[in-house]
Protein backbone atom coordinates (compact mmCIF):
# COMPACT_ATOMS: atom_id res chain seq x y z
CA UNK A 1 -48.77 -37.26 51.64
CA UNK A 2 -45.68 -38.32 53.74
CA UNK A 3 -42.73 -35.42 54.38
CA UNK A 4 -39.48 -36.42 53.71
CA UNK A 5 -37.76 -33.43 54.35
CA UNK A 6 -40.21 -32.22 57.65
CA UNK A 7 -37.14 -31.19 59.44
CA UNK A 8 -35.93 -28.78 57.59
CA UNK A 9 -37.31 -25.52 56.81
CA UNK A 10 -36.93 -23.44 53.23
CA UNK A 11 -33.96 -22.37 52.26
CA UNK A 12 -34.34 -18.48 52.78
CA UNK A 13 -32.02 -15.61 52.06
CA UNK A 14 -30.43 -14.63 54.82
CA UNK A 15 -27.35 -11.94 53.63
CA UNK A 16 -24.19 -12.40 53.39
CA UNK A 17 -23.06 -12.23 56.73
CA UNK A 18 -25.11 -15.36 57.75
CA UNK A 19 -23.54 -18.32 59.12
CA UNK A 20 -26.45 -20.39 58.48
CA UNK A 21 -24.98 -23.39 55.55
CA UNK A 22 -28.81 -23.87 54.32
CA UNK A 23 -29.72 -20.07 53.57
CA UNK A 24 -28.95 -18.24 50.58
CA UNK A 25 -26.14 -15.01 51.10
CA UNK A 26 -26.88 -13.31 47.44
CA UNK A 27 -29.52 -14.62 45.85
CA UNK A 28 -32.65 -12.98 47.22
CA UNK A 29 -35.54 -13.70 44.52
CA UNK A 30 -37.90 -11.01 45.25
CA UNK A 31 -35.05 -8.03 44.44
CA UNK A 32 -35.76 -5.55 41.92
CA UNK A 33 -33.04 -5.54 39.49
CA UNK A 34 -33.45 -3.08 36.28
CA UNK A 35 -37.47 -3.34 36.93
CA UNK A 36 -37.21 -7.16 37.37
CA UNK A 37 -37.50 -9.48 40.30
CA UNK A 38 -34.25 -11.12 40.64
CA UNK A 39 -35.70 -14.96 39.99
CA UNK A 40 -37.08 -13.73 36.43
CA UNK A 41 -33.27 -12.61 35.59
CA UNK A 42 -31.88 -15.96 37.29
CA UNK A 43 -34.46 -18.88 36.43
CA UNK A 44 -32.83 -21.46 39.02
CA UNK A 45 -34.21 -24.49 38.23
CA UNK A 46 -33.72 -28.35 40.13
CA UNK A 47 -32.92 -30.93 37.27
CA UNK A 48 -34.65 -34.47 38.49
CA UNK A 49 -32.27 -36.41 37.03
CA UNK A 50 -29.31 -36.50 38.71
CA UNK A 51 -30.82 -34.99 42.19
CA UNK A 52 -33.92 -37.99 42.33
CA UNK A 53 -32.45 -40.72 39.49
CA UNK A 54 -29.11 -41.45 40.53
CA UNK A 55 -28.49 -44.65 42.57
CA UNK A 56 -24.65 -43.77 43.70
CA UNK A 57 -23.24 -46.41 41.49
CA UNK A 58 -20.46 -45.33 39.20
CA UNK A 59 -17.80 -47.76 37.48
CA UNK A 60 -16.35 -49.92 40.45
CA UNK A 61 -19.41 -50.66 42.01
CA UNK A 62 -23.54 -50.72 42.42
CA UNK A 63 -25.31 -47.95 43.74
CA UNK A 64 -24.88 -47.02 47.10
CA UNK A 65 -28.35 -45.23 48.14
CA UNK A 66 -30.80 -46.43 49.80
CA UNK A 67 -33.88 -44.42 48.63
CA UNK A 68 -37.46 -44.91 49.73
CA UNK A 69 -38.44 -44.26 46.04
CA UNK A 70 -35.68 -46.66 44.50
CA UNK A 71 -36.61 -49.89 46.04
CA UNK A 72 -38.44 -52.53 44.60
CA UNK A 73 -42.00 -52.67 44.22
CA UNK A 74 -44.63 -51.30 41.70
CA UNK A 75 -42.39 -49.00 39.25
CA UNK A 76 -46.03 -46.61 38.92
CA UNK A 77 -46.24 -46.31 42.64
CA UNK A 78 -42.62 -45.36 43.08
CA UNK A 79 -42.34 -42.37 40.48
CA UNK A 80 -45.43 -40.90 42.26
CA UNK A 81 -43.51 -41.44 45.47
CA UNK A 82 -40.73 -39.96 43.78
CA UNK A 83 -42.47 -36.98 42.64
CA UNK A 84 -43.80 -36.73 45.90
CA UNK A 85 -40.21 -36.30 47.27
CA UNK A 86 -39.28 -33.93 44.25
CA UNK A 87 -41.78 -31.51 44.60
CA UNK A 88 -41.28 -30.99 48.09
CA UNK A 89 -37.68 -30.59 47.64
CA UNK A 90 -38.34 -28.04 45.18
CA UNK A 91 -40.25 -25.85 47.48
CA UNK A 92 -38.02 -26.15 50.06
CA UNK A 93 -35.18 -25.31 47.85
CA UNK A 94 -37.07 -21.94 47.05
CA UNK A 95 -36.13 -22.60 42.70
CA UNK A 96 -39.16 -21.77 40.87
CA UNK A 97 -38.01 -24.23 38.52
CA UNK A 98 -37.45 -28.21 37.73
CA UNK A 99 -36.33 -29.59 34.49
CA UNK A 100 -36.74 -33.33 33.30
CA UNK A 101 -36.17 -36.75 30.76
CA UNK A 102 -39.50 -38.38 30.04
CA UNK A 103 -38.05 -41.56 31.85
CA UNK A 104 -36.75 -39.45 34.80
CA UNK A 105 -40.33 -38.83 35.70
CA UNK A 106 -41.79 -42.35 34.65
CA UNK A 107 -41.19 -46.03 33.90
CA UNK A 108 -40.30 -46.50 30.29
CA UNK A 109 -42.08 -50.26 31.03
CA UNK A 110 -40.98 -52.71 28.46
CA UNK A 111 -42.85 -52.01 25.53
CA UNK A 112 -44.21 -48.69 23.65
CA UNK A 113 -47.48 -48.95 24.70
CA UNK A 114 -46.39 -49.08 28.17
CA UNK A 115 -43.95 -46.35 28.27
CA UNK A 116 -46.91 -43.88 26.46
CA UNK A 117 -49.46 -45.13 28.99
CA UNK A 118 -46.59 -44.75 32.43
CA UNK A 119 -45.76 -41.20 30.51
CA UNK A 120 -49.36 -40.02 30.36
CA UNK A 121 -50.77 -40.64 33.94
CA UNK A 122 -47.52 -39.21 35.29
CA UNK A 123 -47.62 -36.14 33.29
CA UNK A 124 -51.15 -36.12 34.30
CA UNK A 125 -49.41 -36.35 38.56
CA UNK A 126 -46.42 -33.45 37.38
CA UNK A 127 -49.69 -31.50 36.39
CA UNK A 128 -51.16 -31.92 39.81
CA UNK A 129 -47.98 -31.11 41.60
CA UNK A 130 -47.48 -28.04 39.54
CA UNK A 131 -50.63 -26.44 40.45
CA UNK A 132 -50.36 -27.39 43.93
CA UNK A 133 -46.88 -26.11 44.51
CA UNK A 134 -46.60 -23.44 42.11
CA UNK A 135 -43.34 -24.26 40.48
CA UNK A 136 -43.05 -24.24 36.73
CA UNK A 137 -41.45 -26.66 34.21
CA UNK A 138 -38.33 -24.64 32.54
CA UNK A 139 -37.95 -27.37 30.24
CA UNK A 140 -38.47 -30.92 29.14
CA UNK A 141 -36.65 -33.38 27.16
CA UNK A 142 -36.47 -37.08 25.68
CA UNK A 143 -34.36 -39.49 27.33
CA UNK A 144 -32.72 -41.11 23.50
CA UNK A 145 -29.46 -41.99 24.71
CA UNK A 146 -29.02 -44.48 28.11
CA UNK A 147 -31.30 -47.78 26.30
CA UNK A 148 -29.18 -49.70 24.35
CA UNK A 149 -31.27 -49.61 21.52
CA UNK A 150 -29.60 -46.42 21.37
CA UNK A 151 -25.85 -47.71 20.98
CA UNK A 152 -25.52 -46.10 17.50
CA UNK A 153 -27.49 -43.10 17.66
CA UNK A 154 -30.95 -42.21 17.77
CA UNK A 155 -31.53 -39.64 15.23
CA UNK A 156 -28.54 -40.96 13.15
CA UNK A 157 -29.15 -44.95 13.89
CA UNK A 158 -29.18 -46.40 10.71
CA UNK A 159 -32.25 -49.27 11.66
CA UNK A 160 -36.33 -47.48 10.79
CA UNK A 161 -37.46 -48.89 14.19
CA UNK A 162 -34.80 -47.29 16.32
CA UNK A 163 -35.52 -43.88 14.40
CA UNK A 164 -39.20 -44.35 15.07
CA UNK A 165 -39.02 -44.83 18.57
CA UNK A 166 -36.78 -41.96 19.18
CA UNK A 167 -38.94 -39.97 17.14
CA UNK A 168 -41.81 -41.15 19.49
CA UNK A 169 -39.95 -40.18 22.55
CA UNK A 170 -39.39 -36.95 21.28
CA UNK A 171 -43.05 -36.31 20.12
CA UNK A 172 -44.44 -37.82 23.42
CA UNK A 173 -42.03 -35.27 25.89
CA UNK A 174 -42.66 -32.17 23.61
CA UNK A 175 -46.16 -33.11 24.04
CA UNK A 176 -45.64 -33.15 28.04
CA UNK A 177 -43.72 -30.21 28.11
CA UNK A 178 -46.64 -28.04 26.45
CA UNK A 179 -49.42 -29.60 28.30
CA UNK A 180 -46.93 -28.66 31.50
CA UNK A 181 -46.43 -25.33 30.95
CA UNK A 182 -42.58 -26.26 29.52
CA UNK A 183 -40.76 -22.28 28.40
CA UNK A 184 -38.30 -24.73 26.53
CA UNK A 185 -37.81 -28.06 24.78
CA UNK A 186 -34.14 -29.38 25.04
CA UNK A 187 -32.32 -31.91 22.50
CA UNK A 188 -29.15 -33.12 22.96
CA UNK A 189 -27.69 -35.50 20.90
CA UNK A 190 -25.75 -37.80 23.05
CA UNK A 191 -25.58 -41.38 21.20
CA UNK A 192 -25.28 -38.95 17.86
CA UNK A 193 -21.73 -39.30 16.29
CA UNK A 194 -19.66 -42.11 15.36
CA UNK A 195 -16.56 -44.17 16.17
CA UNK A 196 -15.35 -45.08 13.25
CA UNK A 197 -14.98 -43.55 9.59
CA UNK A 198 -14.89 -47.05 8.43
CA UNK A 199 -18.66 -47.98 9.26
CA UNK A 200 -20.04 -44.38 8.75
CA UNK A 201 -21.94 -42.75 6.01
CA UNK A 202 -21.42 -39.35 7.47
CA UNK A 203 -23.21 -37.50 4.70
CA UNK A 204 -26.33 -39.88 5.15
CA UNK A 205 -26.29 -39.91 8.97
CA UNK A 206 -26.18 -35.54 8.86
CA UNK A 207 -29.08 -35.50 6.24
CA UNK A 208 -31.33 -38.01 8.65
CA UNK A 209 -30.79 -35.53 11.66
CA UNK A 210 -31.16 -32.78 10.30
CA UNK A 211 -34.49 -34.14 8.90
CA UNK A 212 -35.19 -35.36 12.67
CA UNK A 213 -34.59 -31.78 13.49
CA UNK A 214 -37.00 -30.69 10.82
CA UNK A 215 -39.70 -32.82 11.58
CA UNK A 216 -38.85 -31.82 15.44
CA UNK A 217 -39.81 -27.88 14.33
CA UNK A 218 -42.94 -28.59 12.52
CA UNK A 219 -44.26 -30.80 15.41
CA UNK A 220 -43.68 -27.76 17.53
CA UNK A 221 -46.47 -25.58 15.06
CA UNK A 222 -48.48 -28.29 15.09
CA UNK A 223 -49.23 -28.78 18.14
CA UNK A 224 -49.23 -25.29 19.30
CA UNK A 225 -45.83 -25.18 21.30
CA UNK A 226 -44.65 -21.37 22.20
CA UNK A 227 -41.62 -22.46 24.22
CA UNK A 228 -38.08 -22.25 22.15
CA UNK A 229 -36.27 -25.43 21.11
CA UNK A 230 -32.83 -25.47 22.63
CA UNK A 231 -29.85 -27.63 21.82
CA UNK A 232 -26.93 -28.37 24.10
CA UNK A 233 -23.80 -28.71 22.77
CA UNK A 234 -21.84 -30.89 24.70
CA UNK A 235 -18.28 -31.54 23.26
CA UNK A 236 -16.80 -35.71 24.12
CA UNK A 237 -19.84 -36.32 26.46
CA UNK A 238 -20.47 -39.52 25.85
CA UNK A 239 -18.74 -40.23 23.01
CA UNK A 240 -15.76 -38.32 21.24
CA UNK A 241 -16.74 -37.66 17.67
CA UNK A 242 -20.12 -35.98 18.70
CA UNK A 243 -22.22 -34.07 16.30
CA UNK A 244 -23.13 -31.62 18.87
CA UNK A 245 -19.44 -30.80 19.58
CA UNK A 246 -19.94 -26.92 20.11
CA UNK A 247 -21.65 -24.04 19.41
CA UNK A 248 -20.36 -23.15 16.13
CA UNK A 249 -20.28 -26.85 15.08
CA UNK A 250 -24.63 -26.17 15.95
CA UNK A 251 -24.65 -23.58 14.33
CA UNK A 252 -23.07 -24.56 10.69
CA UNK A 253 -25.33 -27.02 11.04
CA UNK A 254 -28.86 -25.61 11.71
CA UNK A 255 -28.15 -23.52 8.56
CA UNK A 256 -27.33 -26.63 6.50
CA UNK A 257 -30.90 -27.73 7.30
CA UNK A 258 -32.51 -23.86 7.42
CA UNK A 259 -33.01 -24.04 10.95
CA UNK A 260 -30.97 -21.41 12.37
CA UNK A 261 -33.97 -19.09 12.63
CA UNK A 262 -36.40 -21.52 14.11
């Protein structure tokens, strides 16, 4: 496998008093702290979204990396590339930790049957990497928010087909995560909320979530999953009125739907 980061060595903790920019001054994972090493009370973790996915682009202009695993070629052959990159990054970083979207780590393709098949021999790669480099999966999540399909909602979209393949997405990442090793399974609601009053059945669009979320928990007993299912509130990000807003908005709502405990 080719090193991309050969000249430089792991990020180590040093102290405080070292002047050394790629060393750690406080966090020293193997201290005791109240019986526990200090990695099990902080559970650092590299995301691979923004640290391997992002292209430099923003609104004024295209994106300004060049990347040896964002070029153009064989989309299969460049997310094993990129998980090459990744996993060495995340052992010279010292986290015992990455977190990911489904489509972070593999082509969605342009059709179902394509993004399952991409999903499934790269999970099958993250597997590999995982017991070669012994860093864990904190968490995994579905990516139902950046394809257009997704433009008004995913969980809320009023169209059967959109529903479905979110609910796919979701199935096929919670799926992952356990097979990984995943502690957690995130959801965040991004595309769910609403710009308008005038073209929203608010009622209907909280009662099909909060069935989502339903079906979301039993999955998780069916198949086995021990991790805990996690939802980030994330108030205006993307979209103003979000149903996600906060933690209390969360809250009222998982015990709506009888969720709060599970």
């Amino acid at each position: 496998m080719q090193a991309y980061f050969d000249q430089l060595d792991r990020v180590r903790f040093e102290g405080p008093k070292t002047t050394n920019p790629l060393a750690f001054r406080h966090y020293n994972p193997d201290a005791l702290i109240l019986g526990k090493r200090m990695d099990e009370h902080l559970r650092f973790a590299a995301c691979y979204w923004h640290t391997f996915c992002w292209t430099g682009a923003d609104m004024f202009g295209v994106g300004a990396f060049e990347r040896p695993w964002q070029q153009a070629g064989d989309e299969m052959a460049l997310a094993k590339r990129k998980a090459d990159v990744a996993f060495e990054f995340f052992q010279k970083l010292g986290v015992p930790y990455y977190c990911f979207h489904d489509v972070d780590v593999s082509p969605e393709g342009t059709s179902l049957k394509e993004y399952l098949n991409n999903f499934a021999q790269m999970t099958e790669v993250l597997a590999q990497k995982q017991q070669e480099s012994g860093v864990k999966l904190l968490w995994g999540t579905a990516n139902c928010f950046t394809h257009p399909r997704y433009g008004a909602g995913a969980a809320t979209n009023p169209d059967p087909e959109v529903f479905t393949w979110a609910a796919t997405q979701v199935v096929t990442a919670m799926n992952a995560t356990h097979q990984l090793g995943g502690e957690n399974y995130v959801l965040w609601g991004g595309r769910e909320g609403y710009e308008t009053l005038l073209n929203t059945d608010l009622r209907q669009e909280r009662e099909q979530i909060g069935r989502f979320m339903q079906m979301v928990v039993e999955h998780k007993h069916k198949i086995g999953f021990r991790g805990t299912l996690l939802i980030e509130p994330k108030p205006q990000e993307p979209t103003k009125h979000q149903y996600d807003y906060d933690v209390a908005t969360v809250y009222g709502f998982l015990k709506q739907f009888g969720l709060e405990k599970r």
